[in-house]
C-alpha atoms as a PDB file:
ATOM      1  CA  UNK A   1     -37.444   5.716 174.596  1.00  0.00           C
ATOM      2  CA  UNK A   2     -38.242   5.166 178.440  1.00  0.00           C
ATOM      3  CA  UNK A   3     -39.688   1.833 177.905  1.00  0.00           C
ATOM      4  CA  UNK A   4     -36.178   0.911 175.634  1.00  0.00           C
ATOM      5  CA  UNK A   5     -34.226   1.962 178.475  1.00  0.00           C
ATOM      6  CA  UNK A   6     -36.009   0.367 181.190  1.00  0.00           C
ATOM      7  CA  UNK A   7     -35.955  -2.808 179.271  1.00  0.00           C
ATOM      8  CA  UNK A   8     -31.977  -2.470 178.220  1.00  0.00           C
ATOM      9  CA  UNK A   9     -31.345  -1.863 182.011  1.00  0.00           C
ATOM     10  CA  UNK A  10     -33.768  -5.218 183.539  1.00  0.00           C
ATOM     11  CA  UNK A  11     -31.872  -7.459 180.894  1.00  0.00           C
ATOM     12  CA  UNK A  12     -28.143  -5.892 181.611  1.00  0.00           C
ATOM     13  CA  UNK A  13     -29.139  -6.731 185.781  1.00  0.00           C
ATOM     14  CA  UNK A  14     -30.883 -10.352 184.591  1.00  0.00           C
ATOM     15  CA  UNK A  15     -27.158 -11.146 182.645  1.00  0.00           C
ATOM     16  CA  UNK A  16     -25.660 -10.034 186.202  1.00  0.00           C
ATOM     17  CA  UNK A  17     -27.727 -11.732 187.792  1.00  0.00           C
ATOM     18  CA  UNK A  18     -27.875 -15.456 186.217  1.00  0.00           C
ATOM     19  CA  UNK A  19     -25.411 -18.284 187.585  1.00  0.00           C
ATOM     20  CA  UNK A  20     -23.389 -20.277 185.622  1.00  0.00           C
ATOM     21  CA  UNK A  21     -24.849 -23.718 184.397  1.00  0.00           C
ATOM     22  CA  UNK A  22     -21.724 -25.228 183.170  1.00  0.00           C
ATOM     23  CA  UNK A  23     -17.967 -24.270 183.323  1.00  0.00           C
ATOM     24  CA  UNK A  24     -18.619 -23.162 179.572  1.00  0.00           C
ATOM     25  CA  UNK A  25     -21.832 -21.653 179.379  1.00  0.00           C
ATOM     26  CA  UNK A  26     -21.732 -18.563 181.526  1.00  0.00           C
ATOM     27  CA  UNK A  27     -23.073 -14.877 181.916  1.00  0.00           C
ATOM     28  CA  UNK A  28     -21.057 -12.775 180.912  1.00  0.00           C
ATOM     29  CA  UNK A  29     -21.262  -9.290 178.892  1.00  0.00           C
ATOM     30  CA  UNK A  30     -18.667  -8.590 176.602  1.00  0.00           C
ATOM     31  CA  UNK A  31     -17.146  -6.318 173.649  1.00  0.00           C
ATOM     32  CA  UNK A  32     -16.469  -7.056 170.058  1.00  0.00           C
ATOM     33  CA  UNK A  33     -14.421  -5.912 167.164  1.00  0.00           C
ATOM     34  CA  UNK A  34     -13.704  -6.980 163.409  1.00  0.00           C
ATOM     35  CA  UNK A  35     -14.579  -6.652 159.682  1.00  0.00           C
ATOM     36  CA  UNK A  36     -17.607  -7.039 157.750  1.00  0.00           C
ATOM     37  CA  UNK A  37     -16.879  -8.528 154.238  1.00  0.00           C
ATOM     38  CA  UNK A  38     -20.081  -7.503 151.985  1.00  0.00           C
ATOM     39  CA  UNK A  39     -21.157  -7.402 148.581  1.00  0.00           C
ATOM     40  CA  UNK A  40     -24.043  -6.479 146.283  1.00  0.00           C
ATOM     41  CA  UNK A  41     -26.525  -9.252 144.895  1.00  0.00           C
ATOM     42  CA  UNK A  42     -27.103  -8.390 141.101  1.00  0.00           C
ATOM     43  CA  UNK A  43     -30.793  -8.397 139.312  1.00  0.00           C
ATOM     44  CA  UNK A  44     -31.203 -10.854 136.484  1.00  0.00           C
ATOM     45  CA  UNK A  45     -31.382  -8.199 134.212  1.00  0.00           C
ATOM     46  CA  UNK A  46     -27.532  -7.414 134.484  1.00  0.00           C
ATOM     47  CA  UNK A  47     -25.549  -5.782 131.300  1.00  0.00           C
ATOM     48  CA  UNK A  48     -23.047  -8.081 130.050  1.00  0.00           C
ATOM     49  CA  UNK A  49     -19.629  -7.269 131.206  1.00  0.00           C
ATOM     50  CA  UNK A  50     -20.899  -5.903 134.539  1.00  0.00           C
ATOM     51  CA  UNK A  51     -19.804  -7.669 138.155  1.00  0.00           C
ATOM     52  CA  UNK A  52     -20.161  -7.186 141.691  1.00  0.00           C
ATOM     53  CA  UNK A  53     -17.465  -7.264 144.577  1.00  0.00           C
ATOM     54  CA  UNK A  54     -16.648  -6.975 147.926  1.00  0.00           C
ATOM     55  CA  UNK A  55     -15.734  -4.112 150.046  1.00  0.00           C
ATOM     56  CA  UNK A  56     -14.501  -4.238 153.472  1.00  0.00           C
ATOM     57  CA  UNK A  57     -15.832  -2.294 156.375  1.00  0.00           C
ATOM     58  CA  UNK A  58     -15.356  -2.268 160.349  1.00  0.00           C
ATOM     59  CA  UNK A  59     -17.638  -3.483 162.891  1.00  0.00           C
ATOM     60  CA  UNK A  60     -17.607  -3.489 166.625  1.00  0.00           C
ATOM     61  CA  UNK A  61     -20.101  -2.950 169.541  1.00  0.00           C
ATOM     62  CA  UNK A  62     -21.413  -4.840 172.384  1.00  0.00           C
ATOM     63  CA  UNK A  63     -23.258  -8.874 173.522  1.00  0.00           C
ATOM     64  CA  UNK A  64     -24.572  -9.668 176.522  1.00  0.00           C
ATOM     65  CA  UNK A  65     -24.832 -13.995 176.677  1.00  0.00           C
ATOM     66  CA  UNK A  66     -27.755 -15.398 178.583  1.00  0.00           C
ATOM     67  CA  UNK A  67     -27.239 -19.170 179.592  1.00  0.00           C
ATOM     68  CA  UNK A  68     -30.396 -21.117 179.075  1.00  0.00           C
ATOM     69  CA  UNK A  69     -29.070 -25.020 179.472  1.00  0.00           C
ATOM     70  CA  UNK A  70     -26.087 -26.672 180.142  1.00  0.00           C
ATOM     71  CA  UNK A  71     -24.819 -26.439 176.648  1.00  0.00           C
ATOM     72  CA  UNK A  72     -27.548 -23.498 174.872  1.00  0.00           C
ATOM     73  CA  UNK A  73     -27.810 -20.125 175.791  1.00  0.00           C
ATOM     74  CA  UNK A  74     -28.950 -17.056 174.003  1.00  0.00           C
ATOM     75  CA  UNK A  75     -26.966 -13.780 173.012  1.00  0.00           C
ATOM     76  CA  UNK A  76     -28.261 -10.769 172.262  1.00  0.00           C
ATOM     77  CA  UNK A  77     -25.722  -7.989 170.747  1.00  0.00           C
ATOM     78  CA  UNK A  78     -25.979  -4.385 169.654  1.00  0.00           C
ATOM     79  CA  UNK A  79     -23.286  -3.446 166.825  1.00  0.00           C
ATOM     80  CA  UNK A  80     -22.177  -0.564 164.483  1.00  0.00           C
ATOM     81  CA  UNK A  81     -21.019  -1.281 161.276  1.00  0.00           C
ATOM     82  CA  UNK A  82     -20.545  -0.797 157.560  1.00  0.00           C
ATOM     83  CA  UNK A  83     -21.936  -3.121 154.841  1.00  0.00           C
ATOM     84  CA  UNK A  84     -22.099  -2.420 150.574  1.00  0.00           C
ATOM     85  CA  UNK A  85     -20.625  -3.536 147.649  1.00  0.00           C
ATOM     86  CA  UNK A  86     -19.014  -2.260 144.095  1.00  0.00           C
ATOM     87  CA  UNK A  87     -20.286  -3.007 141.152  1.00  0.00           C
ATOM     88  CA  UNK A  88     -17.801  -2.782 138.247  1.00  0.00           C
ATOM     89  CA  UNK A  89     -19.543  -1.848 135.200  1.00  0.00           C
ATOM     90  CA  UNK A  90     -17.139  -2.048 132.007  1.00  0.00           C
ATOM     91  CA  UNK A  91     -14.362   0.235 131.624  1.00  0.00           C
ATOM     92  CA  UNK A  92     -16.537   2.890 130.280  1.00  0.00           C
ATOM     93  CA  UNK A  93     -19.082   3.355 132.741  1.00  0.00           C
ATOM     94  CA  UNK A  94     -16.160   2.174 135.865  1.00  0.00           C
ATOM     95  CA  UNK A  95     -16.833   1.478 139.529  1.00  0.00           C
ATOM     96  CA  UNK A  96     -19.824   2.291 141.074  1.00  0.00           C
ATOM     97  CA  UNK A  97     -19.583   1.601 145.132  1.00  0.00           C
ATOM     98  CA  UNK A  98     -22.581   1.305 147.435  1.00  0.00           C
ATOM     99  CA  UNK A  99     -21.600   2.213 151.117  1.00  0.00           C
ATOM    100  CA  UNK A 100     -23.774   1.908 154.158  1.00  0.00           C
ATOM    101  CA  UNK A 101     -23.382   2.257 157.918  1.00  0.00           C
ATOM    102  CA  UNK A 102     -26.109   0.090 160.098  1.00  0.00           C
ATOM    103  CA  UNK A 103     -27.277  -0.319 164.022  1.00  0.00           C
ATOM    104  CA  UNK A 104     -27.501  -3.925 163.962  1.00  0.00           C
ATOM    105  CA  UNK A 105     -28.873  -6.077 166.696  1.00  0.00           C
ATOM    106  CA  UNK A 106     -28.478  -9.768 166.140  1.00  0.00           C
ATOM    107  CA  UNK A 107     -30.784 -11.765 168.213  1.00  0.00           C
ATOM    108  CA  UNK A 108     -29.206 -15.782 168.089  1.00  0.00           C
ATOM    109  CA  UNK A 109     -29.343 -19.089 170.334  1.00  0.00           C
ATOM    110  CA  UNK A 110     -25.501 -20.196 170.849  1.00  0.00           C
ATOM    111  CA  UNK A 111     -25.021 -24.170 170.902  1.00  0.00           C
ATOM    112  CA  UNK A 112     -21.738 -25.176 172.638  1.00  0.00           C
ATOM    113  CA  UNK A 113     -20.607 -28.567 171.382  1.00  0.00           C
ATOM    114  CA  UNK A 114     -17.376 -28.256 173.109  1.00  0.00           C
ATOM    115  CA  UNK A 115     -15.383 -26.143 175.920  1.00  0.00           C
ATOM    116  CA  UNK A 116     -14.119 -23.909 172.456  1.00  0.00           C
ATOM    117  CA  UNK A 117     -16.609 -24.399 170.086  1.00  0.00           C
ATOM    118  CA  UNK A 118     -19.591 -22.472 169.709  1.00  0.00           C
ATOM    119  CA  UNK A 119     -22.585 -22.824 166.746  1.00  0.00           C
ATOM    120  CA  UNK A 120     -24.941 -19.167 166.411  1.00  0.00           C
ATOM    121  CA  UNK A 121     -28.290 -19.202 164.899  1.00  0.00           C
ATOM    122  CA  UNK A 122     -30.452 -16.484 164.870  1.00  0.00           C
ATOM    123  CA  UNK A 123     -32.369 -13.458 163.396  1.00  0.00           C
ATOM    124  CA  UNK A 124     -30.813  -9.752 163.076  1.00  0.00           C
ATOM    125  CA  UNK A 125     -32.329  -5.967 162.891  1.00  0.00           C
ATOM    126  CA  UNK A 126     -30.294  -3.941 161.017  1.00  0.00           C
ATOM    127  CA  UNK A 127     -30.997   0.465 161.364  1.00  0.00           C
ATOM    128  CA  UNK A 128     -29.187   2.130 158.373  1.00  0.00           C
ATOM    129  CA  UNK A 129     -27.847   4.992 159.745  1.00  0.00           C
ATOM    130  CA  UNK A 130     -25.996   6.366 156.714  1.00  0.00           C
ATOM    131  CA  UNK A 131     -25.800   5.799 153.091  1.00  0.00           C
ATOM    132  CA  UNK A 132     -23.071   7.064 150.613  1.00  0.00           C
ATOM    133  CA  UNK A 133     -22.673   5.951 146.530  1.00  0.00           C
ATOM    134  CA  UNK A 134     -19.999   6.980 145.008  1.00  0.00           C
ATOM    135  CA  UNK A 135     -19.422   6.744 141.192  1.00  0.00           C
ATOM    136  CA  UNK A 136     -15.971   6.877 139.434  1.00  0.00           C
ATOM    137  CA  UNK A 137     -17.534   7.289 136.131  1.00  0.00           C
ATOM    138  CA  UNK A 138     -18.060  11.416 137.327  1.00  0.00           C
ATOM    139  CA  UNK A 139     -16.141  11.141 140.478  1.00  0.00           C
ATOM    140  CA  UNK A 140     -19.236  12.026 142.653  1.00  0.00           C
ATOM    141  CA  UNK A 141     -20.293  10.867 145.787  1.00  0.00           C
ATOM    142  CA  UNK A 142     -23.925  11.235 146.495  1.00  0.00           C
ATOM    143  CA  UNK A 143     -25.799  10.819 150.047  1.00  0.00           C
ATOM    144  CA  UNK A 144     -28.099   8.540 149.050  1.00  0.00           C
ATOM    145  CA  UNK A 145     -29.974   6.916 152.288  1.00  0.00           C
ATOM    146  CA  UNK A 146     -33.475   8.658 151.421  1.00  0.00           C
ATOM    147  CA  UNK A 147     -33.126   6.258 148.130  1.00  0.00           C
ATOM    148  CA  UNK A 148     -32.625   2.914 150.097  1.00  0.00           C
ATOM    149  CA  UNK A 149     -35.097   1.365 152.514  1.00  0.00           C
ATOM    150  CA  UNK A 150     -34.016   1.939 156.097  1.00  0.00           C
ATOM    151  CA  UNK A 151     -34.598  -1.409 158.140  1.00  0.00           C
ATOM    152  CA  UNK A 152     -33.143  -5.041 156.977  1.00  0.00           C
ATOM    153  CA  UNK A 153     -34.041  -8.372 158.295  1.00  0.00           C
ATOM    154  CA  UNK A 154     -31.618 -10.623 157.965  1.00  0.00           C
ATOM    155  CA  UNK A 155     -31.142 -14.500 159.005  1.00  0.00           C
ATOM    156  CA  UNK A 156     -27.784 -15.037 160.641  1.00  0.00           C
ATOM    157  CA  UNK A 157     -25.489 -18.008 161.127  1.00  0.00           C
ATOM    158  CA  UNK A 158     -22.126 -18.155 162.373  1.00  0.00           C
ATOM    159  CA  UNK A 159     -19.349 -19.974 164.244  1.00  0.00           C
ATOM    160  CA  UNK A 160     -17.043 -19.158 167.375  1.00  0.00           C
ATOM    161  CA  UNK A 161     -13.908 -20.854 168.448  1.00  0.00           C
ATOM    162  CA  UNK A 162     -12.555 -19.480 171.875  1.00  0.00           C
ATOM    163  CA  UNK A 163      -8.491 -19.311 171.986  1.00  0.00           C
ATOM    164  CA  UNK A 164      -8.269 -18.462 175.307  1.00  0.00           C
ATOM    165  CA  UNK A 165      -9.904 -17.321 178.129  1.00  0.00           C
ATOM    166  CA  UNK A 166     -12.262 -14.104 176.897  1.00  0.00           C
ATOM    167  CA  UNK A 167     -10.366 -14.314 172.987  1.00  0.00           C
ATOM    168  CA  UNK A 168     -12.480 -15.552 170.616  1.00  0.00           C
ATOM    169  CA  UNK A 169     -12.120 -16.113 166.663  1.00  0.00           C
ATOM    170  CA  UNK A 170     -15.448 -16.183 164.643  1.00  0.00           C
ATOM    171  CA  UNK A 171     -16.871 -15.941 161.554  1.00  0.00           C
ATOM    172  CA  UNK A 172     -20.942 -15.195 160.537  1.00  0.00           C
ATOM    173  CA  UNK A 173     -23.081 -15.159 157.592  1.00  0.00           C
ATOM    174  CA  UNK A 174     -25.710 -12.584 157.570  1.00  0.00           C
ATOM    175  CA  UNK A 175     -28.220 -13.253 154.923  1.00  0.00           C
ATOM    176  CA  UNK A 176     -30.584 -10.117 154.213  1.00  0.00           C
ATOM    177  CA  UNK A 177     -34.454 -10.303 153.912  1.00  0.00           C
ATOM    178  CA  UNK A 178     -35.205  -7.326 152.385  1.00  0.00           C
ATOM    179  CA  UNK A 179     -34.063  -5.364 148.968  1.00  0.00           C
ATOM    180  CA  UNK A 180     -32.656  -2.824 150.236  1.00  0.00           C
END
């Protein structure tokens, strides 16, 4: 845990620290807020008449953006968030809805085309912190987390278009590695 924090605290003082290469590619540390839209990938062997969807979930925590050329830099961010699906299954057996909550840490390399536009690219870590299935066929709702693996890999892509100065609009696709 030392060795975490010592390393947290050098690369917080190196995003300080590091100039400005452009009037668009700066240092600069920053907080983030929004929604993760997430679903459940079904098995081949799927019942007929069964179908996933998509639940909705919040997400916000904290980037730090390292400049590395005049138009690439790379960002680094540390975020808290839900992720799961539903999966209807007939009207006998009814919903059943997976719900997770994750540590994520997205590691990406940020291309800026333009003064506003931004292109991410990158791997992620995701830490399941909590896992809860609920099932409206007996109207339980189960801790399940020692069921699910606890670490995801995940390749992530994403765009960023910045409104103003410090408002940005953006929208990422996380593809996970691993069945969790």
């Amino acid at each position: 845990m030392k060795k975490f924090f010592s390393a947290l605290v050098i690369m917080l003082a190196s995003i300080l620290q590091v100039s400005a290469q452009s009037d668009y590619n700066n240092a600069h540390l920053g907080i983030k807020a929004g929604a993760n839209f997430s679903t459940l990938n079904l098995t081949e062997n799927v019942p007929a008449g069964w179908s996933n969807d998509w639940i909705v979930s919040p997400v916000g925590g904290i980037f730090g953006n390292i400049p590395m050329a005049k138009k690439l830099s790379f960002q680094i961010e540390a975020l808290y968030g839900g992720w799961g699906g539903s999966i209807d299954r007939g009207s006998t057996l009814g919903k059943l809805t997976q719900k997770t909550t994750y540590l994520s840490v997205p590691l990406m390399l940020k291309f800026h085309p333009t003064q506003r536009f931004k292109i991410l690219l990158g791997g992620e870590w995701d830490v399941m912190l909590d896992a809860n299935r609920e099932d409206e066929s007996n109207n339980t709702d189960v801790d399940n987390k020692d069921e699910l693996k606890g670490d995801d890999f995940g390749l992530t892509g994403g765009i960023e278009f910045w409104l103003a100065y410090n408002w940005v609009l953006g929208a990422r696709y996380i593809h996970g590695l691993t069945d969790v």
